[in-house]
PDB file of N, CA and C in Angstrom:
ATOM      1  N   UNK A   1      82.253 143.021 127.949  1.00  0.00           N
ATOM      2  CA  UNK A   1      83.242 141.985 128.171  1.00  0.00           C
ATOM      3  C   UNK A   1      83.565 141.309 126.842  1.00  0.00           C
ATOM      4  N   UNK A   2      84.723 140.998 126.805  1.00  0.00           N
ATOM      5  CA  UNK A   2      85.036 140.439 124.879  1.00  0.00           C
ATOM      6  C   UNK A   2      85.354 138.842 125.570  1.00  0.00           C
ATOM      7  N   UNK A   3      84.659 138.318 123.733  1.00  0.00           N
ATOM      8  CA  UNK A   3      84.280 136.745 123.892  1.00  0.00           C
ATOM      9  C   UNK A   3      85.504 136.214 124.313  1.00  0.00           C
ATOM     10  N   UNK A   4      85.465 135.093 125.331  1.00  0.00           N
ATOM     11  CA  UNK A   4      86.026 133.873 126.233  1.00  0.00           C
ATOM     12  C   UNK A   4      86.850 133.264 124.318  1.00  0.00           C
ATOM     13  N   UNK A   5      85.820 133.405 123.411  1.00  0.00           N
ATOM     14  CA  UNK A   5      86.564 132.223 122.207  1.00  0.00           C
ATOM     15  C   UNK A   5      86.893 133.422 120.542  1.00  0.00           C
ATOM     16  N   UNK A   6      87.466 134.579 120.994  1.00  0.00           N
ATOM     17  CA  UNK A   6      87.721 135.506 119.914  1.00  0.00           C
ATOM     18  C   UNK A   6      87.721 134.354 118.288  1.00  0.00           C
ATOM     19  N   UNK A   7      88.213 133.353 118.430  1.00  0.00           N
ATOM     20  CA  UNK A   7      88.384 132.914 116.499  1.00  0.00           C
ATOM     21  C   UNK A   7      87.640 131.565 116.898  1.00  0.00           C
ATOM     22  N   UNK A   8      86.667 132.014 117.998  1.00  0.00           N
ATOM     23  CA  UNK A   8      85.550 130.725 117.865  1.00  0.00           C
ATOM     24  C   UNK A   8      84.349 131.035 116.201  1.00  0.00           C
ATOM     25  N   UNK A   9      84.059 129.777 115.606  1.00  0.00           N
ATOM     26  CA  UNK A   9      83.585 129.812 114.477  1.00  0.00           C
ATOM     27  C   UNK A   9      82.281 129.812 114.765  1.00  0.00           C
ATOM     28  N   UNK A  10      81.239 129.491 113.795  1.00  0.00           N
ATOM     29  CA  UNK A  10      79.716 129.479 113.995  1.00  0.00           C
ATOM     30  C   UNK A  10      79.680 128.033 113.445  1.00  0.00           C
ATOM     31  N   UNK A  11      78.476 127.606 114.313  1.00  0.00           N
ATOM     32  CA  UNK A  11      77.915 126.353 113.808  1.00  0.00           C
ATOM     33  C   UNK A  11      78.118 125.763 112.471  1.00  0.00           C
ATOM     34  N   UNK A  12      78.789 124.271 112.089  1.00  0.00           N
ATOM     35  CA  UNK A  12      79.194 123.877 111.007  1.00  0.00           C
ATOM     36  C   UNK A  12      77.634 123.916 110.254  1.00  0.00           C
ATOM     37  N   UNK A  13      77.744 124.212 108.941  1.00  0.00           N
ATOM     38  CA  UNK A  13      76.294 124.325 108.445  1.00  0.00           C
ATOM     39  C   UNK A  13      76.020 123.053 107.957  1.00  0.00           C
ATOM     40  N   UNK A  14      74.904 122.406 107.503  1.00  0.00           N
ATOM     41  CA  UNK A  14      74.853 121.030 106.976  1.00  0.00           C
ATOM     42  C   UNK A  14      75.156 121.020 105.613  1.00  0.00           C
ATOM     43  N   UNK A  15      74.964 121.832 104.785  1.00  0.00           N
ATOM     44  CA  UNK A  15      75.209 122.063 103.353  1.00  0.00           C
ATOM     45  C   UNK A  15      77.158 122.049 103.699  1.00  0.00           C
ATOM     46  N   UNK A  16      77.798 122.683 104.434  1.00  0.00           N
ATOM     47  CA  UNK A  16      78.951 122.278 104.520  1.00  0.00           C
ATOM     48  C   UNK A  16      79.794 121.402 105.053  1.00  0.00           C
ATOM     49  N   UNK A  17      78.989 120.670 105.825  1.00  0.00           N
ATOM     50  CA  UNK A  17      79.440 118.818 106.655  1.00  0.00           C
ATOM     51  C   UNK A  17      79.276 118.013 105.163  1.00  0.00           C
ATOM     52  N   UNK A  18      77.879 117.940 104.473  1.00  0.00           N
ATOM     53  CA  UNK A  18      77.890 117.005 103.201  1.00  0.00           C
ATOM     54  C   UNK A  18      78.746 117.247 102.754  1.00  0.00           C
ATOM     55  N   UNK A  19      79.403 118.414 102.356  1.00  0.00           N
ATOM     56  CA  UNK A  19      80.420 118.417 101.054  1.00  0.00           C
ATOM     57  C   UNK A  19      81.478 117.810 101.766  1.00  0.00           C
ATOM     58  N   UNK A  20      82.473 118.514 102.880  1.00  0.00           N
ATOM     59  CA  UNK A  20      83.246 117.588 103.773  1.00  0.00           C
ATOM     60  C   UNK A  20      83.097 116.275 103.407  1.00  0.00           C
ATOM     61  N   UNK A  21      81.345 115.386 103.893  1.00  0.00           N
ATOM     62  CA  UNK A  21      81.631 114.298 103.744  1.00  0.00           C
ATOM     63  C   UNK A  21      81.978 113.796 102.815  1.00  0.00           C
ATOM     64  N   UNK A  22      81.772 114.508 101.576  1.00  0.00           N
ATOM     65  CA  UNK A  22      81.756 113.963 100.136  1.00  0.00           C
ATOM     66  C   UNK A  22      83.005 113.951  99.895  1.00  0.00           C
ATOM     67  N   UNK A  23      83.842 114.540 100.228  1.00  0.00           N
ATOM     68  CA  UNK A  23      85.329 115.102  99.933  1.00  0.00           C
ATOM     69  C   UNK A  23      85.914 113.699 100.961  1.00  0.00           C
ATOM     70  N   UNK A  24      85.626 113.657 101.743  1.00  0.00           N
ATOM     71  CA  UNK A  24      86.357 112.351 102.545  1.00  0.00           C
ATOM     72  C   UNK A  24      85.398 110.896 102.045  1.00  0.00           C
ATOM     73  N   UNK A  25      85.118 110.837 101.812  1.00  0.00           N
ATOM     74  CA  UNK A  25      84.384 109.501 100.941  1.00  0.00           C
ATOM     75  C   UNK A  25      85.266 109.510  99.701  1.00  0.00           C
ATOM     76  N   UNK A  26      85.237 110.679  98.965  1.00  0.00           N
ATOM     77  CA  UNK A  26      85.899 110.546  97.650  1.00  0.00           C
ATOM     78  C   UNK A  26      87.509 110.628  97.856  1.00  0.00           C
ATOM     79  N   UNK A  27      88.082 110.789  99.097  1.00  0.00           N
ATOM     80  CA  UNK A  27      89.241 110.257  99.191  1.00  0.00           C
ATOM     81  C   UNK A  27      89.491 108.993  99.672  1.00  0.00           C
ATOM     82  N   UNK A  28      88.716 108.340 100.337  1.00  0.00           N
ATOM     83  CA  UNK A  28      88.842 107.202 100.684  1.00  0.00           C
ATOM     84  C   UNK A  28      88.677 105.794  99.163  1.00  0.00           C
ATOM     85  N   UNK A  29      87.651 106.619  98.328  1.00  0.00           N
ATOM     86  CA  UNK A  29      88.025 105.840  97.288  1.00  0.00           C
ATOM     87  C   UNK A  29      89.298 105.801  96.314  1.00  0.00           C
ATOM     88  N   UNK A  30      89.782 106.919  95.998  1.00  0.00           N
ATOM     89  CA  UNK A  30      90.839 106.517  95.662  1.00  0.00           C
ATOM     90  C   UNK A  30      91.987 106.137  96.736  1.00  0.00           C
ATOM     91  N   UNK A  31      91.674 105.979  97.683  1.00  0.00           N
ATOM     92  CA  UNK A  31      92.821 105.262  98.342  1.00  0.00           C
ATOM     93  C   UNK A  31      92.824 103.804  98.619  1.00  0.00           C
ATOM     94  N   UNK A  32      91.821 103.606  98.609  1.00  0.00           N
ATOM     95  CA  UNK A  32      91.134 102.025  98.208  1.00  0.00           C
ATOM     96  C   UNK A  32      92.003 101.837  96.662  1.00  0.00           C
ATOM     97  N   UNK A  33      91.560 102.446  96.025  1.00  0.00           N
ATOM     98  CA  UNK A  33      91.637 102.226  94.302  1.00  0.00           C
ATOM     99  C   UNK A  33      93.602 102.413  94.071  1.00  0.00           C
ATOM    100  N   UNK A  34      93.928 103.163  94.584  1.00  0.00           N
ATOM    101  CA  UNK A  34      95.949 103.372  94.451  1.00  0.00           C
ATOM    102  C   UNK A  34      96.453 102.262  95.232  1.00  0.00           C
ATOM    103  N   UNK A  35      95.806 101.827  96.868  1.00  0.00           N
ATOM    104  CA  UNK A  35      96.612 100.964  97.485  1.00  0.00           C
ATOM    105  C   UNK A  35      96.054  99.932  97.638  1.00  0.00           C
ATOM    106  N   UNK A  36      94.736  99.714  97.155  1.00  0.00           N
ATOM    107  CA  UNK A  36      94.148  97.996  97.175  1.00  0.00           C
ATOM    108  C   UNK A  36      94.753  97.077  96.570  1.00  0.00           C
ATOM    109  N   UNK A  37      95.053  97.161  94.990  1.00  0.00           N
ATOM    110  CA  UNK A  37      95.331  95.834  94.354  1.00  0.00           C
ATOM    111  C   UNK A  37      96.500  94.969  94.948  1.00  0.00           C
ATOM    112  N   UNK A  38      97.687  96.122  95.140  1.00  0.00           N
ATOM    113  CA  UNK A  38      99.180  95.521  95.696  1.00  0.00           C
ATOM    114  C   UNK A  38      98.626  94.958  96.894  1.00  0.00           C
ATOM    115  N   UNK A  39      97.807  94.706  97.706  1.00  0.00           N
ATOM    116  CA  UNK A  39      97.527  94.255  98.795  1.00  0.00           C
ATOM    117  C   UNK A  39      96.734  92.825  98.398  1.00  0.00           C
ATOM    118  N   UNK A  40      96.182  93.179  97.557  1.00  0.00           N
ATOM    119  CA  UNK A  40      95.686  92.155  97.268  1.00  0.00           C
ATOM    120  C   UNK A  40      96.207  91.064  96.599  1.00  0.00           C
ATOM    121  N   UNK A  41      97.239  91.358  95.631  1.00  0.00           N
ATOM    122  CA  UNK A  41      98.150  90.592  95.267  1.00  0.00           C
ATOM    123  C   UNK A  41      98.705  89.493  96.222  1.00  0.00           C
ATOM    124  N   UNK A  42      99.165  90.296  96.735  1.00  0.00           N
ATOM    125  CA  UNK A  42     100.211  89.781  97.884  1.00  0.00           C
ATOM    126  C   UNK A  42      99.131  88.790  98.900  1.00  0.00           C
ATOM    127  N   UNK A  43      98.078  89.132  99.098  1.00  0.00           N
ATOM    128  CA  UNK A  43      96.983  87.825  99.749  1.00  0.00           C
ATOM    129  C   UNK A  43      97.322  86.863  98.725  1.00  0.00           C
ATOM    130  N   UNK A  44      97.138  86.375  97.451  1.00  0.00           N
ATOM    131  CA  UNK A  44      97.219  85.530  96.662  1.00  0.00           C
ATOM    132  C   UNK A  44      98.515  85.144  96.325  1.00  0.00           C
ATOM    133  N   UNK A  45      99.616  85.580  96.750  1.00  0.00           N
ATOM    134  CA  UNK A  45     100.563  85.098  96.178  1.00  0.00           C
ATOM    135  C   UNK A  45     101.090  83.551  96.526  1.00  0.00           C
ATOM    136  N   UNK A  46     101.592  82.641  95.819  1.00  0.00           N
ATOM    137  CA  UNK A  46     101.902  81.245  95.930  1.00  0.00           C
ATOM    138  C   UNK A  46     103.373  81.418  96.811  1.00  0.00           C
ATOM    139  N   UNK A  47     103.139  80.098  98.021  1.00  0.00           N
ATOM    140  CA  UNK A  47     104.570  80.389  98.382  1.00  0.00           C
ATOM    141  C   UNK A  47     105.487  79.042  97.473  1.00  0.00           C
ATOM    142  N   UNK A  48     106.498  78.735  98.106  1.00  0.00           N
ATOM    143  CA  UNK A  48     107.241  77.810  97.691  1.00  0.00           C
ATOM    144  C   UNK A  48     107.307  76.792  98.162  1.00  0.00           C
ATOM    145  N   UNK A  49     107.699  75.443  97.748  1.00  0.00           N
ATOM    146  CA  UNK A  49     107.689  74.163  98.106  1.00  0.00           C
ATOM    147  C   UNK A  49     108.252  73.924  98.959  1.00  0.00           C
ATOM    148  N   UNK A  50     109.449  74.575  98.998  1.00  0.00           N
ATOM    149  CA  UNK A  50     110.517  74.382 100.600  1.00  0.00           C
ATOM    150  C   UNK A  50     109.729  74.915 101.767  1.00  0.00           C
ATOM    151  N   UNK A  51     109.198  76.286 101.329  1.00  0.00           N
ATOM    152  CA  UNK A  51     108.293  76.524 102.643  1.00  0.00           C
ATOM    153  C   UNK A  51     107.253  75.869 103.223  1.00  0.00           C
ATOM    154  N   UNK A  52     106.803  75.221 102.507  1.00  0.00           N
ATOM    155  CA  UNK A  52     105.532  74.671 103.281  1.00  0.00           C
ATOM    156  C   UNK A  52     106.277  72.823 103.055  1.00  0.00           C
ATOM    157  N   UNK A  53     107.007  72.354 103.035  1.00  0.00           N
ATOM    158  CA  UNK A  53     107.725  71.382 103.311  1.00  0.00           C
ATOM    159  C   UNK A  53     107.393  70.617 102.388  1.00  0.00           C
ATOM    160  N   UNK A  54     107.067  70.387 101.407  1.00  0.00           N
ATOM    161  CA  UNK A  54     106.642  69.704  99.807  1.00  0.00           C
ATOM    162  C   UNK A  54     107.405  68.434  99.520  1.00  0.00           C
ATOM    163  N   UNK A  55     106.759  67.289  99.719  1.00  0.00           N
ATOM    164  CA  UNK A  55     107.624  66.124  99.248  1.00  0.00           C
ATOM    165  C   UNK A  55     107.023  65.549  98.404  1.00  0.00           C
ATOM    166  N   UNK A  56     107.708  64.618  97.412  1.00  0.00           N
ATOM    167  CA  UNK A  56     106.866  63.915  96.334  1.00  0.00           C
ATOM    168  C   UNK A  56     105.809  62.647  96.507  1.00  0.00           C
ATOM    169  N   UNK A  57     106.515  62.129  97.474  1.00  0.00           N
ATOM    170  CA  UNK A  57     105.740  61.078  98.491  1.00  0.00           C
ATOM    171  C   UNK A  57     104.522  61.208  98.999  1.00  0.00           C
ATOM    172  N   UNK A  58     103.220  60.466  99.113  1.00  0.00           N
ATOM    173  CA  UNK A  58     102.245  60.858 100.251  1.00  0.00           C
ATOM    174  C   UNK A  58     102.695  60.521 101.885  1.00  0.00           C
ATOM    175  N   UNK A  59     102.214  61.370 103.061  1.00  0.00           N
ATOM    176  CA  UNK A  59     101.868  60.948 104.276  1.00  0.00           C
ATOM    177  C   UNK A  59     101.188  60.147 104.967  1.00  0.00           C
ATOM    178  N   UNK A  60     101.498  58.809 104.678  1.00  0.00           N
ATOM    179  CA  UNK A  60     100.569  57.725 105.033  1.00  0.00           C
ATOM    180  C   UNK A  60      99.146  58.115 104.178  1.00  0.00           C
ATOM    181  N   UNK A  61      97.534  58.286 104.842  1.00  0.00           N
ATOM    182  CA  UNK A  61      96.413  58.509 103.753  1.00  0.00           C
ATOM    183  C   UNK A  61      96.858  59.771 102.954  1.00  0.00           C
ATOM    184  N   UNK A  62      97.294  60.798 103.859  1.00  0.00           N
ATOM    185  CA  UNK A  62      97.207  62.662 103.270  1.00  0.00           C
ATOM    186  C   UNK A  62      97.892  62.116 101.849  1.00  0.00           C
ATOM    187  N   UNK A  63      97.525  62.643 101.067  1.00  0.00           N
ATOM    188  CA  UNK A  63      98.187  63.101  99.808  1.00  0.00           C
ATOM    189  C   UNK A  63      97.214  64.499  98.700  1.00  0.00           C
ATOM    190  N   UNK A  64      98.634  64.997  97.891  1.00  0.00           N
ATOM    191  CA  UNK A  64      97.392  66.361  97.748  1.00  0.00           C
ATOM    192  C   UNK A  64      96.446  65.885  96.577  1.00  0.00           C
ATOM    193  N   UNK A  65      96.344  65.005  95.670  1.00  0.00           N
ATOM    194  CA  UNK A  65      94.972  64.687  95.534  1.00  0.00           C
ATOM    195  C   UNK A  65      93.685  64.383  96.036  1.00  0.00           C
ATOM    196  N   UNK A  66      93.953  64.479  97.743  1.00  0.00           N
ATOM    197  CA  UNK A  66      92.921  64.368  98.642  1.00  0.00           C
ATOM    198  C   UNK A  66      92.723  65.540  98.861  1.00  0.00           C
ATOM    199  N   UNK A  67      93.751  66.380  98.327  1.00  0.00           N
ATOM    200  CA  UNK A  67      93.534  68.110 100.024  1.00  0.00           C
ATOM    201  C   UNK A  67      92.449  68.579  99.261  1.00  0.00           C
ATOM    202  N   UNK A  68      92.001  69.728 100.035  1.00  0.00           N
ATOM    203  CA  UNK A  68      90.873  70.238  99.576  1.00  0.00           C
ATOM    204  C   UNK A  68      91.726  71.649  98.765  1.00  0.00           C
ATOM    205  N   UNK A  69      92.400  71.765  98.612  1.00  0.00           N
ATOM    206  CA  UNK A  69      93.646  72.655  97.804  1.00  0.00           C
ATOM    207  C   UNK A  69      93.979  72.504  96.506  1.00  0.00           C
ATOM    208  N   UNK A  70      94.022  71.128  96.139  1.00  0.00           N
ATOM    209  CA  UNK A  70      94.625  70.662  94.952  1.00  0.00           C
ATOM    210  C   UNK A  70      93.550  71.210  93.935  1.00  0.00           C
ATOM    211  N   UNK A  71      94.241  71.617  92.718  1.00  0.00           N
ATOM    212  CA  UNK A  71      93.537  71.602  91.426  1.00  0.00           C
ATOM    213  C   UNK A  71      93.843  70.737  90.741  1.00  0.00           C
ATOM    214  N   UNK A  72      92.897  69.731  90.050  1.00  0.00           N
ATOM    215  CA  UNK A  72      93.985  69.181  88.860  1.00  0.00           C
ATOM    216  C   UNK A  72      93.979  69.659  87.826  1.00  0.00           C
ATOM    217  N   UNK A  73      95.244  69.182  86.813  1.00  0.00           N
ATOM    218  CA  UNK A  73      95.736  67.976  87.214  1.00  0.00           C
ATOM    219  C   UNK A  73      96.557  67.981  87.960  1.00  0.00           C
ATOM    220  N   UNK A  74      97.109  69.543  88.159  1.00  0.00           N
ATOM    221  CA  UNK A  74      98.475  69.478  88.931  1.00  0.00           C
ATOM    222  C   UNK A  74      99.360  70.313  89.572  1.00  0.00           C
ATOM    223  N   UNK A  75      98.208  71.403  89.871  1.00  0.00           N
ATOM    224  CA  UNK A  75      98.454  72.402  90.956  1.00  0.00           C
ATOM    225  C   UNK A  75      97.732  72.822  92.150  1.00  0.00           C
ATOM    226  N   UNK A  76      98.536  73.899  92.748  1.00  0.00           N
ATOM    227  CA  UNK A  76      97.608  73.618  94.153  1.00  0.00           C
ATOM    228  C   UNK A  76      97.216  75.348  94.618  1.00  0.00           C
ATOM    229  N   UNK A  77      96.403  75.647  95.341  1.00  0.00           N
ATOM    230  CA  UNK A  77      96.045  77.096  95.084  1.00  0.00           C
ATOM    231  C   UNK A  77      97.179  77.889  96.000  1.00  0.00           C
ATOM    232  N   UNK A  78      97.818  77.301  96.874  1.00  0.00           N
ATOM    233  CA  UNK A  78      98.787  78.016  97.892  1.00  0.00           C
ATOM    234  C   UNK A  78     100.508  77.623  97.229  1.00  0.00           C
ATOM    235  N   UNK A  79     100.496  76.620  96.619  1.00  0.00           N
ATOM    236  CA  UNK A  79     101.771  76.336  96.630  1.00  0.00           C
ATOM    237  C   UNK A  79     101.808  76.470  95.128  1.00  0.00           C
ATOM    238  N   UNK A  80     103.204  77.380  94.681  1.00  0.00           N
ATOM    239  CA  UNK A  80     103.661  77.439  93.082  1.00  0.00           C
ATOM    240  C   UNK A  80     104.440  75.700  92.609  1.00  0.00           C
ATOM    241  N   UNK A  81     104.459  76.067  91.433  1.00  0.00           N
ATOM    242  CA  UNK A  81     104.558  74.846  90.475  1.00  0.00           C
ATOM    243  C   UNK A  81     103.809  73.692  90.644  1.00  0.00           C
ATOM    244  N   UNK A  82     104.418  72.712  89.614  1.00  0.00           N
ATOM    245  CA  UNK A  82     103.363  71.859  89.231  1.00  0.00           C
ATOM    246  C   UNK A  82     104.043  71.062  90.589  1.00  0.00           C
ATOM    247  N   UNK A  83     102.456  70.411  90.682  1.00  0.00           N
ATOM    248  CA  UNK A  83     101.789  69.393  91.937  1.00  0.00           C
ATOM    249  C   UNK A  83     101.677  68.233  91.458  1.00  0.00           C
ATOM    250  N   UNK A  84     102.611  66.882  92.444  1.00  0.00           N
ATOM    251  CA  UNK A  84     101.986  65.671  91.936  1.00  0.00           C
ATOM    252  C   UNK A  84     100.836  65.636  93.057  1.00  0.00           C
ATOM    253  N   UNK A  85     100.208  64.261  92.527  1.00  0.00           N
ATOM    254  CA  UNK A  85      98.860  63.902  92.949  1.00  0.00           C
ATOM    255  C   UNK A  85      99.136  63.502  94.128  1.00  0.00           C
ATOM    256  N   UNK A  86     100.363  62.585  94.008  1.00  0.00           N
ATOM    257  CA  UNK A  86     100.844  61.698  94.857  1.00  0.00           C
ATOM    258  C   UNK A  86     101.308  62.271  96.325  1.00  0.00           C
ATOM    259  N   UNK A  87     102.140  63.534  96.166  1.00  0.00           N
ATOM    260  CA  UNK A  87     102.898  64.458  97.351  1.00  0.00           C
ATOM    261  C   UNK A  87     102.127  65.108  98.432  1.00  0.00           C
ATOM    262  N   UNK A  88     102.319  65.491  99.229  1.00  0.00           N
ATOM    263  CA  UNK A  88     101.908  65.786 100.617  1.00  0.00           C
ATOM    264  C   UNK A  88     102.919  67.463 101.185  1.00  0.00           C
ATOM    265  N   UNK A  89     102.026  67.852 101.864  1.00  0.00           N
ATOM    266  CA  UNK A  89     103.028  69.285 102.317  1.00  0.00           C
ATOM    267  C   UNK A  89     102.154  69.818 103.810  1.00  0.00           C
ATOM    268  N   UNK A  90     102.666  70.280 104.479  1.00  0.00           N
ATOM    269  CA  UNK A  90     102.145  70.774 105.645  1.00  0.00           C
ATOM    270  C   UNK A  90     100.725  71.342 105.820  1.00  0.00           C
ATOM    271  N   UNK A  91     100.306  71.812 104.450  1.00  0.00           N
ATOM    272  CA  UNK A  91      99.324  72.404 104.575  1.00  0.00           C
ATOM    273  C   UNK A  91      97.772  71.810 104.465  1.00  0.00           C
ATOM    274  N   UNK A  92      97.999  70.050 103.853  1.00  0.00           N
ATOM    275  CA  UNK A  92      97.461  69.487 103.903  1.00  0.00           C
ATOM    276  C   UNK A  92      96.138  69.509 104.605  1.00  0.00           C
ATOM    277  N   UNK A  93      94.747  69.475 103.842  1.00  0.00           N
ATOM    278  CA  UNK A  93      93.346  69.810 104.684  1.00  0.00           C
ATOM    279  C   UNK A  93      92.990  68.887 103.849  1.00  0.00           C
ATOM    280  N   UNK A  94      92.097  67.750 104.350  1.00  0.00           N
ATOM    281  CA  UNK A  94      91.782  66.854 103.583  1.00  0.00           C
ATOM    282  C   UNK A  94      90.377  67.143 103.217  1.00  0.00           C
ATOM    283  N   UNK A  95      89.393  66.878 101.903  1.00  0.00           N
ATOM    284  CA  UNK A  95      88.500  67.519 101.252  1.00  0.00           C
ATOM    285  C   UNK A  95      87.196  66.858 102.585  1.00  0.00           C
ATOM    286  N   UNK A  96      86.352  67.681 102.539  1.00  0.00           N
ATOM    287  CA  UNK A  96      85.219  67.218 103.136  1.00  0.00           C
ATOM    288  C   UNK A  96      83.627  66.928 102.365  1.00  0.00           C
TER     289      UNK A  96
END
């Protein structure tokens, strides 16, 4: 009687799964390494003052010399350009 699996293969050998694995590990690093940074960029990127509603004024106490955001003297880690001390923006987290 002829085999049920004619272009059935033989048992994957282990000497040939490691290399496999090695070959898919070592693609996964460079795919980490070609498409990580642009991703990462883009986590860090600053938005704009209009977007997050930026006024020069404080909010009653909030102001971003309180947030836990502000750098001084005069920026802030989410929002581009210079930061007064005095101004307030949506994103406001006050330091703990």
């Amino acid at each position: 009687m002829a085999d049920a699996y004619p272009y059935a293969r033989e048992p994957l050998a282990r000497r040939h799964f490691l290399r496999l694995g090695a070959v898919a590990c070592g693609g996964a690093a460079i795919g980490v390494g070609l498409f990580g940074p642009p991703f990462a960029d883009a986590a860090t990127a600053k938005v704009s003052k209009q977007t997050v509603g930026y006024q020069q004024t404080p909010k009653g106490q909030a102001r971003c010399g309180t947030c836990s955001f502000f750098q001084a003297p005069s920026s802030c880690n989410y929002v581009d350009g210079p930061i007064n001390q005095s101004g307030w923006c949506t994103l406001y987290k006050a330091k703990t």
